[in-house]
Protein backbone atom coordinates (compact mmCIF):
# COMPACT_ATOMS: atom_id res chain seq x y z
CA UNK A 1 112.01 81.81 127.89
CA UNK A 2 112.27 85.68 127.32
CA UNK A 3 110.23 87.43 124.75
CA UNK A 4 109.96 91.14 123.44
CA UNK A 5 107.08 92.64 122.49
CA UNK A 6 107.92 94.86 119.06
CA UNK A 7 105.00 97.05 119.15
CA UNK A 8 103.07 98.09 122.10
CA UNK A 9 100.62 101.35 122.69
CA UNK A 10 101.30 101.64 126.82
CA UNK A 11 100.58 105.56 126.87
CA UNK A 12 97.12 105.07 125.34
CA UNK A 13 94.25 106.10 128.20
CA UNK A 14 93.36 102.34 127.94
CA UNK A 15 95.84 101.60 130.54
CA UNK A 16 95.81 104.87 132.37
CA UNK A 17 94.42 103.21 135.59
CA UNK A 18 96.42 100.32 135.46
CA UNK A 19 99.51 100.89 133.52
CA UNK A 20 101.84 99.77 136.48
CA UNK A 21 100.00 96.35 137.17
CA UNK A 22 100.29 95.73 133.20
CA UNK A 23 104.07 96.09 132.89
CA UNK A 24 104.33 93.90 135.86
CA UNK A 25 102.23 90.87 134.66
CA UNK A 26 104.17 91.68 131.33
CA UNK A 27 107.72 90.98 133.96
CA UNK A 28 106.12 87.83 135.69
CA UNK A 29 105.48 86.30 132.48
CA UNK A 30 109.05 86.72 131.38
CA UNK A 31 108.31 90.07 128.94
CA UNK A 32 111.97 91.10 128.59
CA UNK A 33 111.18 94.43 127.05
CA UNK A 34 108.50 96.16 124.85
CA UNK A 35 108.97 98.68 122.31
CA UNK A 36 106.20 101.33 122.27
CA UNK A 37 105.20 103.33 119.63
CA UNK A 38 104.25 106.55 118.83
CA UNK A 39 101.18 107.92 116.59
CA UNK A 40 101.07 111.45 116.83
CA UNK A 41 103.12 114.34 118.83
CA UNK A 42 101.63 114.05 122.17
CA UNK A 43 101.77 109.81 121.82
CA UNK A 44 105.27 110.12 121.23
CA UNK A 45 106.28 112.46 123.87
CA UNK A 46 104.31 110.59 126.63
CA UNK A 47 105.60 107.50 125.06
CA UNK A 48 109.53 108.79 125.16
CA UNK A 49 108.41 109.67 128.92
CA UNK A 50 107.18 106.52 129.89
CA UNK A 51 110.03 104.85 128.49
CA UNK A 52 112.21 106.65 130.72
CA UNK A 53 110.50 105.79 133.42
CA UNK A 54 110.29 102.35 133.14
CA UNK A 55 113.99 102.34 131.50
CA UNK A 56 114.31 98.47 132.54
CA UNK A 57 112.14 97.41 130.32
CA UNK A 58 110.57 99.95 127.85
CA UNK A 59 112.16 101.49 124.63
CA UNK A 60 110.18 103.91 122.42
CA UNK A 61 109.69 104.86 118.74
CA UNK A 62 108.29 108.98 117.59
CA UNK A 63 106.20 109.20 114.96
CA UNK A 64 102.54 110.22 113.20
CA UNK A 65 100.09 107.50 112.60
CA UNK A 66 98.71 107.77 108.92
CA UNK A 67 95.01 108.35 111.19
CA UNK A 68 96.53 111.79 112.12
CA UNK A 69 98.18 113.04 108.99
CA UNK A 70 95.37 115.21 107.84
CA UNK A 71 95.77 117.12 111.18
CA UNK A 72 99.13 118.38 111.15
CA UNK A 73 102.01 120.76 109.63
CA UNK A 74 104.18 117.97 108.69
CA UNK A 75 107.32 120.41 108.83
CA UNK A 76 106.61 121.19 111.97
CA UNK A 77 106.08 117.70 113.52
CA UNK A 78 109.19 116.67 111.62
CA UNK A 79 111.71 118.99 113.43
CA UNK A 80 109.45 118.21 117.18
CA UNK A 81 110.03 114.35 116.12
CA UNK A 82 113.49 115.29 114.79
CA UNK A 83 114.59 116.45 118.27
CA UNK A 84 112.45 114.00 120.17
CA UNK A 85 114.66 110.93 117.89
CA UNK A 86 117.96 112.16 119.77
CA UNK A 87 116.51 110.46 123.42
CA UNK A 88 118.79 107.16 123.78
CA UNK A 89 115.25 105.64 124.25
CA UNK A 90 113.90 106.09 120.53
CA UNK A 91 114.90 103.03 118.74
CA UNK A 92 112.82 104.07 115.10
CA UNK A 93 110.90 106.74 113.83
CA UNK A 94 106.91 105.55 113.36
CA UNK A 95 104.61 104.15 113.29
CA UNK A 96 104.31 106.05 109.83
CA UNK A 97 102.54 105.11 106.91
CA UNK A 98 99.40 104.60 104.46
CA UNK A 99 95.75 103.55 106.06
CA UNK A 100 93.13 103.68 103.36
CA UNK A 101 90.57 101.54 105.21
CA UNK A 102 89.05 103.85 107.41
CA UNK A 103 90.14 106.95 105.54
CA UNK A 104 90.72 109.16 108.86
CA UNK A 105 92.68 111.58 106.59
CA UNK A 106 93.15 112.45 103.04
CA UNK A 107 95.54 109.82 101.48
CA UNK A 108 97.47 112.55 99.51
CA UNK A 109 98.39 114.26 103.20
CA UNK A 110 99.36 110.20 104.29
CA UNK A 111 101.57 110.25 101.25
CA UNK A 112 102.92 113.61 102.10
CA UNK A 113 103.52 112.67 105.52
CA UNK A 114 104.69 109.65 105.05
CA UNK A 115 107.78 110.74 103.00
CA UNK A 116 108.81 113.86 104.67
CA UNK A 117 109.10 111.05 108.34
CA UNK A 118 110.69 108.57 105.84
CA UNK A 119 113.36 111.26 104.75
CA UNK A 120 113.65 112.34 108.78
CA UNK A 121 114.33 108.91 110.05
CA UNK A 122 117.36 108.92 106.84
CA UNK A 123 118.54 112.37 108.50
CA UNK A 124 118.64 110.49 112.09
CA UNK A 125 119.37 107.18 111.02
CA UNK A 126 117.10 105.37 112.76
CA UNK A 127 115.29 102.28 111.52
CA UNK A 128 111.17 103.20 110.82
CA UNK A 129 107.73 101.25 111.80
CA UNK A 130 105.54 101.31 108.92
CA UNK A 131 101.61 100.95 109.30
CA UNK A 132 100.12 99.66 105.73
CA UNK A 133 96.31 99.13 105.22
CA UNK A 134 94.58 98.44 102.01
CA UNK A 135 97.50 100.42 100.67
CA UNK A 136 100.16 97.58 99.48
CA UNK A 137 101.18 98.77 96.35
CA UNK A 138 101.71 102.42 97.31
CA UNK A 139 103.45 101.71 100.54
CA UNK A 140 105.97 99.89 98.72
CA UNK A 141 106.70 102.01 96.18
CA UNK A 142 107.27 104.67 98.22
CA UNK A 143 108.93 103.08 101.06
CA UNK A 144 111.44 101.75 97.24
CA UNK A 145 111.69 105.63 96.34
CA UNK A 146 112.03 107.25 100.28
CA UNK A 147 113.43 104.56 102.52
CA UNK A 148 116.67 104.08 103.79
CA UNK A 149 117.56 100.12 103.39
CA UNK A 150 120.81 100.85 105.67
CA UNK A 151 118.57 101.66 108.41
CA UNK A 152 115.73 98.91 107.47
CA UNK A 153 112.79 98.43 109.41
CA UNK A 154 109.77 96.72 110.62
CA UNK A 155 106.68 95.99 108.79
CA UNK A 156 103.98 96.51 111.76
CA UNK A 157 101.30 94.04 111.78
CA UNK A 158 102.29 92.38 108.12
CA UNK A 159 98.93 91.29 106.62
CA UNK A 160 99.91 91.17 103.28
CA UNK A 161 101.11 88.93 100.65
CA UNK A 162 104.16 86.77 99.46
CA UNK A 163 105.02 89.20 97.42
CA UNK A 164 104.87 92.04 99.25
CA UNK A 165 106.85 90.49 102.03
CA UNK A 166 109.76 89.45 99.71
CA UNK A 167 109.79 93.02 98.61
CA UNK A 168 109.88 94.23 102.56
CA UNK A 169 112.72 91.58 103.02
CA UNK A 170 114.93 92.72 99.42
CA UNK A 171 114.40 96.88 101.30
CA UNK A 172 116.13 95.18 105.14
CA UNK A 173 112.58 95.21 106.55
CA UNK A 174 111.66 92.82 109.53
CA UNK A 175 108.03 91.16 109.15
CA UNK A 176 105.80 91.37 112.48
CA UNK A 177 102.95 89.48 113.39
CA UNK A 178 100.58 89.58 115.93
CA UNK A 179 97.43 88.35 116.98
CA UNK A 180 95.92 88.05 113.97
CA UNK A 181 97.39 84.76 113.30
CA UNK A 182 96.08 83.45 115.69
CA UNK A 183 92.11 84.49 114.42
CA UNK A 184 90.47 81.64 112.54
CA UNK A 185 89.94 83.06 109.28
CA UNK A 186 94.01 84.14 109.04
CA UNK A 187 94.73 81.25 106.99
CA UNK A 188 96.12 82.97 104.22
CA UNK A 189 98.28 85.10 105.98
CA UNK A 190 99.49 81.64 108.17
CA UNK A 191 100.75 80.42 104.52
CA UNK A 192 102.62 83.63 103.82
CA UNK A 193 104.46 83.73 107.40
CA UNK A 194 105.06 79.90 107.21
CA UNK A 195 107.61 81.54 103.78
CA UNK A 196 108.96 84.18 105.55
CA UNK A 197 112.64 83.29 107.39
CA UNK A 198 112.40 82.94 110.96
CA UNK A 199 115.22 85.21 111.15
CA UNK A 200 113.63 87.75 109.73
CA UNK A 201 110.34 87.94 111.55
CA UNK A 202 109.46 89.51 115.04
CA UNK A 203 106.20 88.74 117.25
CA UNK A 204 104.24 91.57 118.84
CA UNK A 205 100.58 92.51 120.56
CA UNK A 206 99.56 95.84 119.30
CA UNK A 207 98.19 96.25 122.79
CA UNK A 208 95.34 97.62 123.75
CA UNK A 209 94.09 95.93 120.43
CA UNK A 210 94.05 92.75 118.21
CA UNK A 211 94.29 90.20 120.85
CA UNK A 212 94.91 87.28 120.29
CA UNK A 213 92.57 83.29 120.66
CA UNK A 214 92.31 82.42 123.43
CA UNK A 215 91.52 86.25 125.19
CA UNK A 216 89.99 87.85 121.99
CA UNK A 217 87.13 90.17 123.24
CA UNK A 218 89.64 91.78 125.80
CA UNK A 219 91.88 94.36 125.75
CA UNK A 220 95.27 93.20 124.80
CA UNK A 221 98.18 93.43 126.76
CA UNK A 222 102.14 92.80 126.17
CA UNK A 223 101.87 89.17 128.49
CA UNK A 224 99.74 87.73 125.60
CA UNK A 225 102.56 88.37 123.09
CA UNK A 226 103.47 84.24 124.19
CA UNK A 227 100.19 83.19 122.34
CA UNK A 228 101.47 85.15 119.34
CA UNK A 229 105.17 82.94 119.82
CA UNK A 230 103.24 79.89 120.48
CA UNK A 231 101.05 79.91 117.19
CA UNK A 232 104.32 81.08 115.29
CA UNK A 233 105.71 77.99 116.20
CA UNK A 234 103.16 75.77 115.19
CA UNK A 235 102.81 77.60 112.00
CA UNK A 236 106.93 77.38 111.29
CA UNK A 237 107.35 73.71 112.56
CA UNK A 238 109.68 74.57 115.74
CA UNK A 239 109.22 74.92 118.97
CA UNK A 240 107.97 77.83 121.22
CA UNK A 241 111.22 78.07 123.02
CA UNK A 242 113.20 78.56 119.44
CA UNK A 243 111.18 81.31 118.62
CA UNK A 244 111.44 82.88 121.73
CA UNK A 245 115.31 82.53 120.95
CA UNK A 246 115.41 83.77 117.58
CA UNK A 247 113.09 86.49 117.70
CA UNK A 248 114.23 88.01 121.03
CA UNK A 249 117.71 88.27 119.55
CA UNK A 250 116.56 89.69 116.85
CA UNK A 251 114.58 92.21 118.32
CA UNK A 252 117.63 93.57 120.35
CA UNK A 253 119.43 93.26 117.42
CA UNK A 254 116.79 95.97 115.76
CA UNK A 255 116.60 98.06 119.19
CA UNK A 256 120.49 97.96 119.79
CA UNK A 257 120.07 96.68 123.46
CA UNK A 258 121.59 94.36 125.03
CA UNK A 259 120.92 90.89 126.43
CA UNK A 260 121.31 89.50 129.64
């Protein structure tokens, strides 16, 4: 029962001293592949590198976290991430986005950002990863205006509403969960997901962070992506071994790989 793990943060220090013994308990617990994901320059060059080193089993995304937009020429890091997107290994441009929770940089630089990567990953044609926090609204209404729905996309940690998945699923956008369902209190967002098509949604960790009952209170890791499947199933009415199924074919479906 092979699963993929859609959004994983490998080059973060968090797993600097044990990065190798990660990927393997990732392996022995049937982890076909992960895709890891880029927040800023440096993320997504160590994250292309990684990739390449472990090329059995790790793809890659370039991007700038919304976090980092106040911090950068966005010109600039468009043609670095424009050259960076021609690797065989970089399967999306992101993550890329709005984050007005914590406010790490001004929203109109996220805004600014935010389109200028959305029109880059139209110039490469690559799919995008898009990070939305307390910004619903304004995420889709750009992501209507600036994305490309021939290309599509993921919708990274989905937390929001009915409505704002159907209008992820009318732009081509795949709806990923994580952990969070998992949490006690998610019982809203269980509701939504139990709406959303199974062929249509993908299961991930966001390792090092949001993991999931029964480990919360450790750092995450790609392995626990199962307890993400296994509460997916319960919440859809099917069995673990279907979702594995569905959602690992659709995930190489998204990162044009093939099975084995």
């Amino acid at each position: 029962m092979q699963l993929i793990d859609t959004h994983t943060h490998l080059d973060f220090s968090q797993f600097d001293e044990d990065r190798k013994e990660v990927i393997n308990r990732a392996q022995n617990s049937d982890i076909a592949a992960v895709l890891n994901i880029g927040t800023c320059l440096s993320s997504s060059r160590k994250s292309l590198m990684l990739s390449q080193h472990f090329d059995d089993f790790m793809y890659t995304t370039v991007g700038v976290h919304p976090h980092n937009a106040g911090d950068i020429d966005f010109h600039k890091a468009s043609e670095i991430l424009y050259d960076l997107s021609k690797a065989d290994r970089v399967k999306a441009i992101g993550e890329i986005g709005l984050d007005y929770y914590y406010d790490n940089s001004p929203h109109q630089q996220q805004r600014e950002m935010f389109i200028e990567l959305l029109e880059l990953a139209k110039e490469v044609q690559l799919p995008v990863v898009i990070h939305s926090r307390e910004a619903p609204q304004e995420t889709m209404e750009i992501l209507k205006q600036h994305a490309a729905p021939d290309n599509g996309g993921i919708m990274h940690c989905f937390a929001g509403d009915i409505n704002m998945a159907e209008q992820a699923l009318d732009l081509n956008f795949y709806i990923a969960v994580n952990g969070i369902i998992t949490f006690n209190n998610a019982h809203k967002l269980r509701e939504t997901i139990s709406r959303v098509p199974l062929d249509r949604l993908l299961i991930e960790t966001d390792c090092p962070y949001l993991t999931p009952t029964p480990y919360r209170g450790q750092r995450n890791e790609p392995a626990y992506v199962r307890q993400v499947a296994e509460k997916l199933a319960e919440i859809k009415g099917v069995t673990t071994e279907q979702i594995a199924a569905r959602t690992t074919d659709t995930a190489r479906e998204f990162m044009q790989i093939k099975g084995e």
